[in-house]
Each structure stands twice: as C-alpha cells, then as structure tokens.
PDB file of N, CA and C in Angstrom:
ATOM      1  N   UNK A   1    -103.473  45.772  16.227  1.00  0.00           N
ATOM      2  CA  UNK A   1    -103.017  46.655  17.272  1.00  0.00           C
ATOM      3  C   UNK A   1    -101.767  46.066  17.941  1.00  0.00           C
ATOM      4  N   UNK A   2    -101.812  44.808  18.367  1.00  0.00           N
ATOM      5  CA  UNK A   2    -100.943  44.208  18.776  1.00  0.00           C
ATOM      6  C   UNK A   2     -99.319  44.374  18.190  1.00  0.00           C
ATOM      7  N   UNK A   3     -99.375  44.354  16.645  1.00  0.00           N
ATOM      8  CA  UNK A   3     -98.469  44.659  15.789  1.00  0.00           C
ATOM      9  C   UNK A   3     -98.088  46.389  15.613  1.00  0.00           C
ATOM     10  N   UNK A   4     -98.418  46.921  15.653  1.00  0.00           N
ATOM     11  CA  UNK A   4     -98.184  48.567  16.774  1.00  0.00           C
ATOM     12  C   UNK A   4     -97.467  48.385  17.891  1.00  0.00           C
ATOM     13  N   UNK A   5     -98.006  47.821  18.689  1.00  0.00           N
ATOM     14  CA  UNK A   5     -97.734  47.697  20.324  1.00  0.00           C
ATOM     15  C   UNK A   5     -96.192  47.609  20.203  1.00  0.00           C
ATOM     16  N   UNK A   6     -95.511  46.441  19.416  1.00  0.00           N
ATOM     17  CA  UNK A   6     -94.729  45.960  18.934  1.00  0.00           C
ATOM     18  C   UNK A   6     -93.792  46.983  18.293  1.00  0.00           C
ATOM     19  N   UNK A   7     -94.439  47.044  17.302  1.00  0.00           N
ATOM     20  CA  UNK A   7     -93.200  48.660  16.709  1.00  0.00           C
ATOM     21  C   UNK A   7     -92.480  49.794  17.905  1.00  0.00           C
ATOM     22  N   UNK A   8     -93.856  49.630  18.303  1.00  0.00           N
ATOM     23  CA  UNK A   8     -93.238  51.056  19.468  1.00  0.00           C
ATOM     24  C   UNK A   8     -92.148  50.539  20.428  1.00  0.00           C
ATOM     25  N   UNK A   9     -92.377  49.046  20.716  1.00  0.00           N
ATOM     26  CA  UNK A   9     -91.402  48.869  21.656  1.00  0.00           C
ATOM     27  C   UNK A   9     -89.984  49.216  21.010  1.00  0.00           C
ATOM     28  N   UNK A  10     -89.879  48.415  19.938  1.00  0.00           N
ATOM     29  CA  UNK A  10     -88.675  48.528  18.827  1.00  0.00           C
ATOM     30  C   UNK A  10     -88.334  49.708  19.002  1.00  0.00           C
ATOM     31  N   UNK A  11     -89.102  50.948  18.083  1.00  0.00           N
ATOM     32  CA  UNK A  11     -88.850  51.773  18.161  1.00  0.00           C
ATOM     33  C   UNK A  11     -88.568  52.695  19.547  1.00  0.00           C
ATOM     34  N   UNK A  12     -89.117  52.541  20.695  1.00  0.00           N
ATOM     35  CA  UNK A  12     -88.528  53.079  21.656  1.00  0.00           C
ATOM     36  C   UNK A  12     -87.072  52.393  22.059  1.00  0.00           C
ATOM     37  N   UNK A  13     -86.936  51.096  22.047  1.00  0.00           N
ATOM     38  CA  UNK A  13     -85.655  50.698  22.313  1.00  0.00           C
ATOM     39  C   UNK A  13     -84.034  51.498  21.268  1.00  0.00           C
ATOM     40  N   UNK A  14     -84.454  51.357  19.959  1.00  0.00           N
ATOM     41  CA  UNK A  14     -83.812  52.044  19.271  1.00  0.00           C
ATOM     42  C   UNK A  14     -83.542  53.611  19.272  1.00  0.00           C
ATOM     43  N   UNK A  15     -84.256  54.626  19.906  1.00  0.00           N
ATOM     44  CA  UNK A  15     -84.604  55.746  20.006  1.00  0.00           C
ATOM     45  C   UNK A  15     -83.580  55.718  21.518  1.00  0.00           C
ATOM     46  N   UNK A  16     -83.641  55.070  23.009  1.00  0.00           N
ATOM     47  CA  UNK A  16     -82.707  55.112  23.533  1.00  0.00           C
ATOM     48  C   UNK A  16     -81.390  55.270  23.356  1.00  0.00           C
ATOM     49  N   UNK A  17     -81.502  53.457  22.292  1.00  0.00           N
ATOM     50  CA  UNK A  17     -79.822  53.741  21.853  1.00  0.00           C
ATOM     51  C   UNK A  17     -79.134  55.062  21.351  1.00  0.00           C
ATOM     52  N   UNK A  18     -79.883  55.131  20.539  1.00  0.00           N
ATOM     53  CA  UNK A  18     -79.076  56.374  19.892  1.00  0.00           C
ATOM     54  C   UNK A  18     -79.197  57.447  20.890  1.00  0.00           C
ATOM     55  N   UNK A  19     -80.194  57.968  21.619  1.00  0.00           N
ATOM     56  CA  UNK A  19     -80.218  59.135  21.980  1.00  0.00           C
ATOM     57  C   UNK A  19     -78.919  59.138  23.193  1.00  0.00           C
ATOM     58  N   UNK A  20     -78.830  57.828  23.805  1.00  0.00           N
ATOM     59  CA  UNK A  20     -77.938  57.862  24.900  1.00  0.00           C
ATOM     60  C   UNK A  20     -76.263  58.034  24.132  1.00  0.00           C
ATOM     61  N   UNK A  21     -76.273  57.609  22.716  1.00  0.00           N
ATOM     62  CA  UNK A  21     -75.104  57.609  22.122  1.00  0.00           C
ATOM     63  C   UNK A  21     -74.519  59.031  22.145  1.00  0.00           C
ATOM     64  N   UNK A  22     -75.800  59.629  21.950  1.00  0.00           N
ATOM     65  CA  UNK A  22     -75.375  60.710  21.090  1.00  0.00           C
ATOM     66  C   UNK A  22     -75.162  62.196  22.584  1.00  0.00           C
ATOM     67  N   UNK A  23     -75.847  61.516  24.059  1.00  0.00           N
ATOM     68  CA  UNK A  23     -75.763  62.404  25.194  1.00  0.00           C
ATOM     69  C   UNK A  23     -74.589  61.769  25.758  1.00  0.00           C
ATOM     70  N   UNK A  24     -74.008  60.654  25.399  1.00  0.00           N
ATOM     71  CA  UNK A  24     -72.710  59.995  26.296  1.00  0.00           C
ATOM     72  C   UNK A  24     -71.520  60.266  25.043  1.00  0.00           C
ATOM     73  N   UNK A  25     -71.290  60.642  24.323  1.00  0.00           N
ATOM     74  CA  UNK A  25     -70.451  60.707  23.474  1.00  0.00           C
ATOM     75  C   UNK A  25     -70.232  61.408  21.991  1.00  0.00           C
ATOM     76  N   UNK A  26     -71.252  62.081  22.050  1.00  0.00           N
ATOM     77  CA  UNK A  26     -71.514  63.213  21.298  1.00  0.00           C
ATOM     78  C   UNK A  26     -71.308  62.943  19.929  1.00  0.00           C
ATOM     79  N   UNK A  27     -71.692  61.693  19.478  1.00  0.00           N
ATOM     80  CA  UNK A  27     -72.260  61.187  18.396  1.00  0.00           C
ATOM     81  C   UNK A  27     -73.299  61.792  17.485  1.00  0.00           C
ATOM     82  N   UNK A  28     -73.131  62.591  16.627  1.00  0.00           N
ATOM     83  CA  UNK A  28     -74.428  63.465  15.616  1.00  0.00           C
ATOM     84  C   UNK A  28     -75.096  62.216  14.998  1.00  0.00           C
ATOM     85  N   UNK A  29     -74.150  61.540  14.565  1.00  0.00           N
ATOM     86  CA  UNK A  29     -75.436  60.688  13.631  1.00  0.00           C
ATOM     87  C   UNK A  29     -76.211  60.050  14.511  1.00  0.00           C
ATOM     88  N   UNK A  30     -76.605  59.683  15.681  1.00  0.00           N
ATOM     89  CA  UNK A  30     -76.736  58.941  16.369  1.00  0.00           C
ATOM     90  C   UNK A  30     -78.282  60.095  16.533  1.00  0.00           C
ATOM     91  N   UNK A  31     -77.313  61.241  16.980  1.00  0.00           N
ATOM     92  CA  UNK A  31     -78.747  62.515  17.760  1.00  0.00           C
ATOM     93  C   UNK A  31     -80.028  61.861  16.348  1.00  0.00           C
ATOM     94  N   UNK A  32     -78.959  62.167  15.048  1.00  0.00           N
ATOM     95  CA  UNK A  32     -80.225  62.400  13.909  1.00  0.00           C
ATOM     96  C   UNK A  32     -80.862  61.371  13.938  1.00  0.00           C
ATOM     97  N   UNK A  33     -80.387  60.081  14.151  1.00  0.00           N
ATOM     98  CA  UNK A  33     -81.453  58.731  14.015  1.00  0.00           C
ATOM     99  C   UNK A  33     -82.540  58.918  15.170  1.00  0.00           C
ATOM    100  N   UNK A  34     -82.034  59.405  16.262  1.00  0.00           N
ATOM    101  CA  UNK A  34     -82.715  59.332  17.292  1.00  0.00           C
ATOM    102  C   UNK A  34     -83.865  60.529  17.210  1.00  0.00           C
ATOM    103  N   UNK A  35     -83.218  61.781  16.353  1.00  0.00           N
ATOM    104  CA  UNK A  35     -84.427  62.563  16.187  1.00  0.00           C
ATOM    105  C   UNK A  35     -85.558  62.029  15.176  1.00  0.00           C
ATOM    106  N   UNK A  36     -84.692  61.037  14.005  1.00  0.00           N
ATOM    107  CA  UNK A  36     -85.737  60.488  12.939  1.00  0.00           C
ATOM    108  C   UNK A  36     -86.831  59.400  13.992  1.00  0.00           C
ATOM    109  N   UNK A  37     -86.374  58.699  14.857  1.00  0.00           N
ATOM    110  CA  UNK A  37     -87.091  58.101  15.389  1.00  0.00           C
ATOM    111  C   UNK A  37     -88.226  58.636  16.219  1.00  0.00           C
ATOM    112  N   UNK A  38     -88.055  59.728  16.734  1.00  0.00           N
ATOM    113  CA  UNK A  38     -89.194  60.136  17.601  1.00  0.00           C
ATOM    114  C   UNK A  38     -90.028  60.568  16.853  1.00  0.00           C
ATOM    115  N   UNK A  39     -90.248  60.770  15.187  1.00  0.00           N
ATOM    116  CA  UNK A  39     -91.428  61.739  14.701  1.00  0.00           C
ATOM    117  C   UNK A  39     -91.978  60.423  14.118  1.00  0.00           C
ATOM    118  N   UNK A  40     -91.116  59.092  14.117  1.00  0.00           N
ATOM    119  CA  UNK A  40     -91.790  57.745  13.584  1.00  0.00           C
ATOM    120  C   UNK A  40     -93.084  57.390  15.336  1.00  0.00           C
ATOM    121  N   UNK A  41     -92.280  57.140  15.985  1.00  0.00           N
ATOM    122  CA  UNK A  41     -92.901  57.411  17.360  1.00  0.00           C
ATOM    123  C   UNK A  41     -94.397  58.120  17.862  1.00  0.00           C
ATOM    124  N   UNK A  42     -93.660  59.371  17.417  1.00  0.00           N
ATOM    125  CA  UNK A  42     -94.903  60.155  17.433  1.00  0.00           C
ATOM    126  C   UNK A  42     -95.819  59.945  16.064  1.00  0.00           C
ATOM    127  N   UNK A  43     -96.267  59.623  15.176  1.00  0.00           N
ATOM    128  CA  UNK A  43     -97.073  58.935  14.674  1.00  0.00           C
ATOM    129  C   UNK A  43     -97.500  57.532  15.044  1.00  0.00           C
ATOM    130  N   UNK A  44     -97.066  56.474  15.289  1.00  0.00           N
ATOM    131  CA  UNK A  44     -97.269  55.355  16.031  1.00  0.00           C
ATOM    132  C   UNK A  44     -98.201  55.748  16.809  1.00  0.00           C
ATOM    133  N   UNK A  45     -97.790  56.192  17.764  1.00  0.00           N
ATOM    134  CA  UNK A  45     -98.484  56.795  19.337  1.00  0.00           C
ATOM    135  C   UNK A  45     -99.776  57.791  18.654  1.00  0.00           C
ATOM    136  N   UNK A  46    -100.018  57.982  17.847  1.00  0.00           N
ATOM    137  CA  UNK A  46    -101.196  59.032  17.350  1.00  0.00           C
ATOM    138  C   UNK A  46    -102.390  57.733  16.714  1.00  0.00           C
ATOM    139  N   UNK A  47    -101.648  57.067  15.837  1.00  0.00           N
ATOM    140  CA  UNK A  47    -102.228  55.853  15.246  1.00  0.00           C
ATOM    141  C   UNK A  47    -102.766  55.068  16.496  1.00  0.00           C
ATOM    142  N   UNK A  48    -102.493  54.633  17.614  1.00  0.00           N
ATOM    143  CA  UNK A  48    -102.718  53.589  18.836  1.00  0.00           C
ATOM    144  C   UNK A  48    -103.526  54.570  19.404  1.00  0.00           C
ATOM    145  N   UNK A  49    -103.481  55.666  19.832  1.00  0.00           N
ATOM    146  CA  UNK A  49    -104.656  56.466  20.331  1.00  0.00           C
ATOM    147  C   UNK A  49    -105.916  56.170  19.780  1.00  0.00           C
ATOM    148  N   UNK A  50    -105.959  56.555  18.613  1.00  0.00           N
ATOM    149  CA  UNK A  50    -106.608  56.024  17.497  1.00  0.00           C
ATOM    150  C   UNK A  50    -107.575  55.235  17.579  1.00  0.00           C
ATOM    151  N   UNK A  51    -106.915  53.875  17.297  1.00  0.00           N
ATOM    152  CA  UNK A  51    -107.145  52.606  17.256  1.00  0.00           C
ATOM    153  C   UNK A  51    -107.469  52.328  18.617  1.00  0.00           C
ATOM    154  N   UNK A  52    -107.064  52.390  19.744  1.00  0.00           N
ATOM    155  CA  UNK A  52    -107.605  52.363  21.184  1.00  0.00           C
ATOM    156  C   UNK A  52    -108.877  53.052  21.414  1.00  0.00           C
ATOM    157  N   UNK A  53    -109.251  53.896  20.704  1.00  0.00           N
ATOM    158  CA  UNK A  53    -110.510  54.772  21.076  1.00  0.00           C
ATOM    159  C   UNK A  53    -111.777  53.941  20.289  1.00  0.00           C
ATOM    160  N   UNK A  54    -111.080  53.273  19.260  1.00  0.00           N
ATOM    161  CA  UNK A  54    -112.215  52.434  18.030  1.00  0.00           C
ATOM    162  C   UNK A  54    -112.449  51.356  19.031  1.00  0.00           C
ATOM    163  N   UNK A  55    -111.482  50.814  19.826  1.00  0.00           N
ATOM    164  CA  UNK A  55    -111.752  49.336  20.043  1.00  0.00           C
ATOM    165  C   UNK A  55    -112.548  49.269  21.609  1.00  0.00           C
ATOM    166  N   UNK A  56    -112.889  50.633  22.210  1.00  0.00           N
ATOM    167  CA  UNK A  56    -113.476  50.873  22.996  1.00  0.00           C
ATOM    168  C   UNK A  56    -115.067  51.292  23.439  1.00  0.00           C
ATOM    169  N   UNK A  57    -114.951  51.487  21.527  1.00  0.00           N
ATOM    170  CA  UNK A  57    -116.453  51.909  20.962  1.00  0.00           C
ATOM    171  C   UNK A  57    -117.590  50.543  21.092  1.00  0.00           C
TER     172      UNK A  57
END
C-alpha cells in the first residue's frame, strides 16, 4: 500500500505540472499528459480504496 501511496504522490505532482502548463500557456501536449494522468490517478485512487477497505477488515 505504501508503494501506491507513493505513485499517487508522483502522479499528482506530475498531473499539476502539466495541467498548470497547459492553463498558463496553452500548451496541448501538456493538457494531454495531464489528461493521460488523471485516468492513471483515477485507477490508483480506486485500487487504495480497495486495499484500504481489506486492511480494515
């Protein structure tokens, strides 16, 4: 889990970058990484729900 925890940070840090690239300077490739990143995200975050509900059992 810990190693999740981890991705997401990554991945949210990276998902900023770009998204701010792409709202401060109108960067497309930037929007698309940032859109590829949120559906990585949103699986992560589905997986840790997940796994948080097992480790509570």
């Amino acid at each position: 889990m810990k190693n999740l925890v981890e991705k997401l940070h990554k991945d949210f840090a990276d998902f900023a970058k770009d998204a701010a690239a792409q709202v401060e300077s109108g960067n497309k490739a930037a929007g698309q990484r940032a859109r590829k990143v949120s559906l990585e995200i949103e699986k992560a975050l589905k997986e840790f729900r997940k796994k948080s509900i097992e480790a509570t059992k």
